[in-house]
Structures are given as C-alpha cells and as structure tokens.
N, C-alpha and C. Protein backbone atom coordinates (compact mmCIF):
# COMPACT_ATOMS: atom_id res chain seq x y z
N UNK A 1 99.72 98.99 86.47
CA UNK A 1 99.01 99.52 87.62
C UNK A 1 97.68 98.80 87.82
N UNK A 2 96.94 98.54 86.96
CA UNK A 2 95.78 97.54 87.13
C UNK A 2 95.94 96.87 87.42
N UNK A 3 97.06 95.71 87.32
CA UNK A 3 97.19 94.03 86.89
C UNK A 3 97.18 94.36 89.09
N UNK A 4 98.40 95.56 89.65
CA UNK A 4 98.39 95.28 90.87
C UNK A 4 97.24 95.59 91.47
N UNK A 5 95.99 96.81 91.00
CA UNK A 5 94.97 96.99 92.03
C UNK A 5 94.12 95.44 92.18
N UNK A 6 94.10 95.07 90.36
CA UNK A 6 93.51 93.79 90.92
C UNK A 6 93.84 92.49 91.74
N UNK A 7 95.59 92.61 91.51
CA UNK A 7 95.45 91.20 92.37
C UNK A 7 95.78 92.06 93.98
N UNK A 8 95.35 93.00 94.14
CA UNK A 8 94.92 93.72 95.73
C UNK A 8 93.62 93.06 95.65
N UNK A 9 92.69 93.29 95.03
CA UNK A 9 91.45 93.75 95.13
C UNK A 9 91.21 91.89 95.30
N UNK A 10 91.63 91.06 94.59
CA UNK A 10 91.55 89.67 94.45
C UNK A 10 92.33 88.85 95.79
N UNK A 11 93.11 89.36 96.39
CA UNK A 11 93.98 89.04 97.73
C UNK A 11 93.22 89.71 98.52
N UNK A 12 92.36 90.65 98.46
CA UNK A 12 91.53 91.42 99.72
C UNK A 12 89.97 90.45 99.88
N UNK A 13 89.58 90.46 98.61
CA UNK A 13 88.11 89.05 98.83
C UNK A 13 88.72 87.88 99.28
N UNK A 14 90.03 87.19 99.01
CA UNK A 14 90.19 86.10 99.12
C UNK A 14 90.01 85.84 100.99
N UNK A 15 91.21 87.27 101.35
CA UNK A 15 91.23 87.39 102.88
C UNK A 15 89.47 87.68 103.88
N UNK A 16 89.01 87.93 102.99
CA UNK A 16 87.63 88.15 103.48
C UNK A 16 86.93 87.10 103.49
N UNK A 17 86.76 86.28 102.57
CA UNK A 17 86.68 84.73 102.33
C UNK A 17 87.29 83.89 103.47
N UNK A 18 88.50 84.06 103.80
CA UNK A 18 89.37 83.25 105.04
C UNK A 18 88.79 83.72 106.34
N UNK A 19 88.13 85.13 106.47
CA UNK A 19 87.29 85.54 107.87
C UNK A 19 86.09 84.81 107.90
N UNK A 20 85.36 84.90 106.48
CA UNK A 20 84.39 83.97 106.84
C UNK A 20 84.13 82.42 107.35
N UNK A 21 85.28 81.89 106.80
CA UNK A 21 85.58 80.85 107.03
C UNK A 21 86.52 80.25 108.08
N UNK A 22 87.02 81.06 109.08
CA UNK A 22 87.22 80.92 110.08
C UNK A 22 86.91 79.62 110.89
N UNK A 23 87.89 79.23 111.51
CA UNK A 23 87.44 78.14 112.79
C UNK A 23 87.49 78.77 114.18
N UNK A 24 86.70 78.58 115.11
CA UNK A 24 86.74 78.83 116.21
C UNK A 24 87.34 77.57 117.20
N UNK A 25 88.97 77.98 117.84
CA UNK A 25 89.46 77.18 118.05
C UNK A 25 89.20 77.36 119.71
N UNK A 26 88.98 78.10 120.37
CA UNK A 26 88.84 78.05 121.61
C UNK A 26 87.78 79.70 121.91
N UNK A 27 86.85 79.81 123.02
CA UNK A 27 86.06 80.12 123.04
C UNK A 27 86.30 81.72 123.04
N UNK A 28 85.88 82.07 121.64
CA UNK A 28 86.24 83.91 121.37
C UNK A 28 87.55 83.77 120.47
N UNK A 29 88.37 82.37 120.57
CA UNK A 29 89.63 82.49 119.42
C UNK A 29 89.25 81.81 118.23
N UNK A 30 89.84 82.58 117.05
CA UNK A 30 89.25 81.90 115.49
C UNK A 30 90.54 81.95 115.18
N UNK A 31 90.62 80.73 114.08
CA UNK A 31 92.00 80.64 113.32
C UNK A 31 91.56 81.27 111.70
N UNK A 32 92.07 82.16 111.26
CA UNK A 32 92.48 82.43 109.34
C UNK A 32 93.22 82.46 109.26
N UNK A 33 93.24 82.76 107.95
CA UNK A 33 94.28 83.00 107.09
C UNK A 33 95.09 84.13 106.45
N UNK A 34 93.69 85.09 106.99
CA UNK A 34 94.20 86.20 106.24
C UNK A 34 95.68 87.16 106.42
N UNK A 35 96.54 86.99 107.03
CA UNK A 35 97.71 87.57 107.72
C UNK A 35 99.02 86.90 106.22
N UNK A 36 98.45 85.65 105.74
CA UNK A 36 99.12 85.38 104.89
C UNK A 36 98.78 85.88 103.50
N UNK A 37 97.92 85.94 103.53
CA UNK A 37 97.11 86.60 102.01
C UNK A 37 97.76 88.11 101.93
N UNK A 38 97.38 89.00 103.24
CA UNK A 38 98.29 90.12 103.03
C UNK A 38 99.86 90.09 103.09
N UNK A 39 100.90 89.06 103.32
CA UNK A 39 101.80 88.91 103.01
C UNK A 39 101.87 88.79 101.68
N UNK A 40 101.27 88.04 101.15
CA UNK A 40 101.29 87.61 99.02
C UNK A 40 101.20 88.35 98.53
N UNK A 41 100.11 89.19 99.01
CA UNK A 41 99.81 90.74 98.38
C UNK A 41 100.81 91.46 98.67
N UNK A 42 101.73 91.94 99.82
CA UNK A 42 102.87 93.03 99.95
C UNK A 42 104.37 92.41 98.43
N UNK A 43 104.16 91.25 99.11
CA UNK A 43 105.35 90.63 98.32
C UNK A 43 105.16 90.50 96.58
N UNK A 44 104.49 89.82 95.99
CA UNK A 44 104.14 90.25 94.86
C UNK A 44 103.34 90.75 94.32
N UNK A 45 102.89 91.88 94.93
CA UNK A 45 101.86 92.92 94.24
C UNK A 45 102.49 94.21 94.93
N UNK A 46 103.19 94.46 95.83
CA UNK A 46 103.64 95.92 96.29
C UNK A 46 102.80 96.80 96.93
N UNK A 47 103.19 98.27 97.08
CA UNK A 47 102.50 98.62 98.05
C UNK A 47 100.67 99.24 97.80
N UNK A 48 100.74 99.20 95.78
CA UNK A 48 99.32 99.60 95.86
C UNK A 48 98.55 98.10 96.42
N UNK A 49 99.11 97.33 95.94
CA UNK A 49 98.09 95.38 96.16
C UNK A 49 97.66 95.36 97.32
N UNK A 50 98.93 95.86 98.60
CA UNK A 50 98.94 95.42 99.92
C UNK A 50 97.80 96.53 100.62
N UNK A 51 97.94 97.91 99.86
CA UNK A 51 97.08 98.98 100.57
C UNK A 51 95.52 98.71 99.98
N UNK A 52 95.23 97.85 98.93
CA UNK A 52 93.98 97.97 98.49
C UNK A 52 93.81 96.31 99.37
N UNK A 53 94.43 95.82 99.71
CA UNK A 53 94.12 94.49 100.28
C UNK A 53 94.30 94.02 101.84
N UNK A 54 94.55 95.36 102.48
CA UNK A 54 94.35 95.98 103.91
C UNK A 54 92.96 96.58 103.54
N UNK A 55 93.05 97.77 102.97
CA UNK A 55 91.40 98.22 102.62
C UNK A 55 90.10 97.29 103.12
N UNK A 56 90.33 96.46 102.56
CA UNK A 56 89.11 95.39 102.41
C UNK A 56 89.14 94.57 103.38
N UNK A 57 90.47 93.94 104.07
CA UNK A 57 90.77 93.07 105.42
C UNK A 57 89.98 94.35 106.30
N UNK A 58 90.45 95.54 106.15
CA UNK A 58 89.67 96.10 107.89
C UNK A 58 88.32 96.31 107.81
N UNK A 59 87.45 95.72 106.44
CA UNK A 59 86.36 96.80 106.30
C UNK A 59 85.06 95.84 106.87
C-alpha cells in the first residue's frame, strides 16, 4: 500500500513538474504531459496511485 501511495504521490509531482514546464503552442494553448503521467499511474500503480495522482494534477 505505500510502495502505491508513493509512486501516486511521485507521478502527481512529476505531472505538476510537466504543468510547469509547459510550452505555449498557440496563444492561451500549452502542450504537457501530464495526461500521460496519469495514465502510468492508473496502469501500474492502480486506483490508490491514480487517485493520489489526480489529487495533486487538480490542485
């Protein structure tokens, strides 16, 4: 149960990391990443990884 909050908690900074780092590809549109990060997280971490790594994407 830890090993998944953390790699939530580690897939949720990473996705927060990818907002910051954002490109602005046209004026008001940004490209990330984060849509894939919460995929990694649903897929091998399940549904606590994905819910603690939404948590942090909306916050």
């Amino acid at each position: 149960m830890q090993a998944k909050l953390g790699f939530g908690l580690m897939m949720g900074l990473g996705a927060l990391l990818s907002m910051a780092l954002s490109v602005e590809v046209e004026s008001g549109y940004y490209l990330d990443f984060r849509s894939t990060l919460l995929a990694v997280s649903a897929v091998y971490g399940g549904p606590l990884a994905i819910l603690v790594t939404a948590i942090l994407t909306l916050s």
